[in-house]
N, C-alpha and C. Protein backbone atom coordinates (compact mmCIF):
# COMPACT_ATOMS: atom_id res chain seq x y z
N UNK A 1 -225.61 -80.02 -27.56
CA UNK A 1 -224.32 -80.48 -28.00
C UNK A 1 -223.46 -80.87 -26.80
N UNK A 2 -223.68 -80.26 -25.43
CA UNK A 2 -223.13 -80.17 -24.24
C UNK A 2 -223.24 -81.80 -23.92
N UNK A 3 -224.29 -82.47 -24.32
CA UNK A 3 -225.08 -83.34 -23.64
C UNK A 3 -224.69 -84.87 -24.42
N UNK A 4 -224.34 -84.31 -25.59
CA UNK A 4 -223.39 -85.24 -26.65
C UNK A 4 -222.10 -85.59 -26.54
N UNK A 5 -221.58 -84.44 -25.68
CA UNK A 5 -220.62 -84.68 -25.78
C UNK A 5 -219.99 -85.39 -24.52
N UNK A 6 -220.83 -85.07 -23.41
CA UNK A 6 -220.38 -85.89 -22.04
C UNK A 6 -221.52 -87.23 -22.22
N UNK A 7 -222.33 -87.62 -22.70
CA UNK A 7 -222.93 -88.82 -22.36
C UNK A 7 -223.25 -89.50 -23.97
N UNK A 8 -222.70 -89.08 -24.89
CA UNK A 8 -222.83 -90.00 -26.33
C UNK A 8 -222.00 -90.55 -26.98
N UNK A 9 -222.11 -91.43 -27.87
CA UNK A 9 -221.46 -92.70 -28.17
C UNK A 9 -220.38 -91.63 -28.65
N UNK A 10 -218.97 -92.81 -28.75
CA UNK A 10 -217.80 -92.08 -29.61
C UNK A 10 -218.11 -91.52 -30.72
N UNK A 11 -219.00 -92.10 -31.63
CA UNK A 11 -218.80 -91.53 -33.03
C UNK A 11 -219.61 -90.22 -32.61
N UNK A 12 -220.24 -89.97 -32.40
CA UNK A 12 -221.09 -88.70 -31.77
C UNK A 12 -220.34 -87.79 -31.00
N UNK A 13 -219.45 -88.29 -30.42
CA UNK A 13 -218.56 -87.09 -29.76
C UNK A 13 -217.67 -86.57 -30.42
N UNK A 14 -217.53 -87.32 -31.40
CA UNK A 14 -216.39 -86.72 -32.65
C UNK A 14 -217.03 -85.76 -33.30
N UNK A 15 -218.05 -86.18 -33.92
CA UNK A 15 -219.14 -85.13 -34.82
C UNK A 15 -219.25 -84.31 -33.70
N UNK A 16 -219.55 -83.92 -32.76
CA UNK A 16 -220.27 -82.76 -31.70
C UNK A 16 -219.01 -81.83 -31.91
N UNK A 17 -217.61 -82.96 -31.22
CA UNK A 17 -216.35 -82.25 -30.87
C UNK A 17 -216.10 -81.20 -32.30
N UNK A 18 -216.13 -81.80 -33.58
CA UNK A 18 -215.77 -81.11 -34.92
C UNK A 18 -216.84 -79.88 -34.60
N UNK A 19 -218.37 -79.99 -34.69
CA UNK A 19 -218.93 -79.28 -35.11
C UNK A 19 -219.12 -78.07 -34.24
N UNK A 20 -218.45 -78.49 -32.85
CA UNK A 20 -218.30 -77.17 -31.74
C UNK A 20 -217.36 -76.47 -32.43
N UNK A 21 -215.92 -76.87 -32.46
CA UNK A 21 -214.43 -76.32 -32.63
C UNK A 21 -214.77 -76.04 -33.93
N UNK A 22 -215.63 -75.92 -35.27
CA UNK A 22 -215.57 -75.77 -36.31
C UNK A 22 -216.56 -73.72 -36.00
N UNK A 23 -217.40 -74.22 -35.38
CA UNK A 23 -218.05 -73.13 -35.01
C UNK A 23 -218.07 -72.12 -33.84
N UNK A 24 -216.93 -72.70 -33.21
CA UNK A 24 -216.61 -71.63 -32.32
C UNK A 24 -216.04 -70.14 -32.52
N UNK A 25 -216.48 -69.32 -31.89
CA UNK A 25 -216.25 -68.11 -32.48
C UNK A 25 -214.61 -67.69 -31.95
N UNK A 26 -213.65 -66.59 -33.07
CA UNK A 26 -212.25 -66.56 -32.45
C UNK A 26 -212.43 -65.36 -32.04
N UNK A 27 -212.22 -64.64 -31.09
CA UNK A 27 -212.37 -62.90 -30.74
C UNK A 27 -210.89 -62.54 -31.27
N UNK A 28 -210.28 -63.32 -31.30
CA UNK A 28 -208.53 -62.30 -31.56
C UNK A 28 -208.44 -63.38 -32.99
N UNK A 29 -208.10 -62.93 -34.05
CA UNK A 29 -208.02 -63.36 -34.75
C UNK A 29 -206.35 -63.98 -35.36
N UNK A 30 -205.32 -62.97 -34.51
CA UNK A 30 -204.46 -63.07 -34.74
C UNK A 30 -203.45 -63.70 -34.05
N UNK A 31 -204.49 -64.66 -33.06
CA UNK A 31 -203.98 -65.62 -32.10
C UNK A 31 -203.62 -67.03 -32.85
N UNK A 32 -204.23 -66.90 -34.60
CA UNK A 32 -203.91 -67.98 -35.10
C UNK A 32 -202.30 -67.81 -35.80
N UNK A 33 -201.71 -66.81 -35.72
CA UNK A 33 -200.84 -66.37 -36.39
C UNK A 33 -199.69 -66.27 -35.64
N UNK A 34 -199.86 -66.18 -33.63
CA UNK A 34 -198.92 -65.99 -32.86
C UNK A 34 -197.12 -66.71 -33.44
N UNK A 35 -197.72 -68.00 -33.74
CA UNK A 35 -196.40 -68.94 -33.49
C UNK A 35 -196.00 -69.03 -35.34
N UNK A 36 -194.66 -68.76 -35.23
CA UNK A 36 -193.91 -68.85 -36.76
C UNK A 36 -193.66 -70.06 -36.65
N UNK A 37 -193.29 -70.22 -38.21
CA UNK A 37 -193.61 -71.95 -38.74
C UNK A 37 -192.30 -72.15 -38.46
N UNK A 38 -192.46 -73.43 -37.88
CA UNK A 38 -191.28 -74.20 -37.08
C UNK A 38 -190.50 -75.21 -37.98
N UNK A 39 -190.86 -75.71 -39.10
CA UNK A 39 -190.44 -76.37 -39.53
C UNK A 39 -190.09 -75.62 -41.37
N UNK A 40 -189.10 -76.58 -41.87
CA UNK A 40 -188.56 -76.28 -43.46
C UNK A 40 -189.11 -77.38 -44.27
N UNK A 41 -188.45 -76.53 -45.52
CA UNK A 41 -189.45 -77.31 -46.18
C UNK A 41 -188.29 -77.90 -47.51
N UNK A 42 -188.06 -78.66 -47.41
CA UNK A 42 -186.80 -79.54 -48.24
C UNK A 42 -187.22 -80.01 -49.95
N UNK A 43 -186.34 -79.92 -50.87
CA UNK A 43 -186.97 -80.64 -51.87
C UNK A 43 -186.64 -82.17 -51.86
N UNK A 44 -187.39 -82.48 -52.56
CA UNK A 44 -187.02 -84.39 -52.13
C UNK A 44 -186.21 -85.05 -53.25
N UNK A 45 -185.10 -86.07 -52.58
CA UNK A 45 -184.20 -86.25 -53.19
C UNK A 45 -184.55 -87.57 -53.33
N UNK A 46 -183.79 -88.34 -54.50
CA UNK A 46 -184.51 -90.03 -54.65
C UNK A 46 -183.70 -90.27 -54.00
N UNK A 47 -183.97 -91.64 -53.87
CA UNK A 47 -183.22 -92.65 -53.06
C UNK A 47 -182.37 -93.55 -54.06
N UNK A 48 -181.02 -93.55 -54.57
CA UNK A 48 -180.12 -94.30 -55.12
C UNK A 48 -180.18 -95.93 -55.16
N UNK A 49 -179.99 -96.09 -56.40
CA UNK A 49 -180.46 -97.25 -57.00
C UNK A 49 -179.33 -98.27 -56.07
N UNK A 50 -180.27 -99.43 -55.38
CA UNK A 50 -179.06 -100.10 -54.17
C UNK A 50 -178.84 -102.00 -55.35
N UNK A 51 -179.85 -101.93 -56.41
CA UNK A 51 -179.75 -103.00 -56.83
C UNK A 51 -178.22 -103.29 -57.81
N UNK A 52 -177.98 -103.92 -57.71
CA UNK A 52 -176.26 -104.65 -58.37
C UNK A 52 -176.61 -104.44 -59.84
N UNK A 53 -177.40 -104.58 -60.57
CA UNK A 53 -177.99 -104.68 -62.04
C UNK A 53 -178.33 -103.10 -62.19
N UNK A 54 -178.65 -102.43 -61.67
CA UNK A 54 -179.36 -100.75 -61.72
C UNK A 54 -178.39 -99.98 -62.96
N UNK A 55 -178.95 -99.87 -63.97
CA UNK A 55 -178.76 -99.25 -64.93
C UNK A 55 -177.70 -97.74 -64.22
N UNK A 56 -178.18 -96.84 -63.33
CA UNK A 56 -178.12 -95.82 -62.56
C UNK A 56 -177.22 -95.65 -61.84
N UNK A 57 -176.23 -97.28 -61.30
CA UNK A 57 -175.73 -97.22 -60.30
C UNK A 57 -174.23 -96.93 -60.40
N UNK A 58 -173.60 -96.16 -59.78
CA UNK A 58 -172.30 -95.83 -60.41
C UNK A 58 -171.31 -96.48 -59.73
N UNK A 59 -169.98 -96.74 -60.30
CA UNK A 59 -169.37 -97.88 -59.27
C UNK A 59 -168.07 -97.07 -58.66
């Protein structure tokens, strides 16, 4: 896989790269857990009707 990955075509280094990092072993498991989630999480709001005719649009 070593050998794929320094001297084989791109698409091959992708497959090698996945199938190393997919199977690499984690010794600390809770190194995936270090960092709290950085981001929120919003509900989604529409976007207001901008057309002149819009049933929706309030004046």
């Amino acid at each position: 896989m070593i050998l794929v990955l320094s001297k084989g075509t791109s698409e091959a280094r992708i497959a090698a790269a996945n199938l190393l990092f997919h199977y690499w072993p984690i010794h600390n498991r809770h190194i995936l857990h270090r960092k709290s989630i950085q981001y929120r999480i919003k509900a989604w709001t529409s976007i207001p009707c901008q057309n002149t005719k819009c049933v929706d649009n309030e004046p």
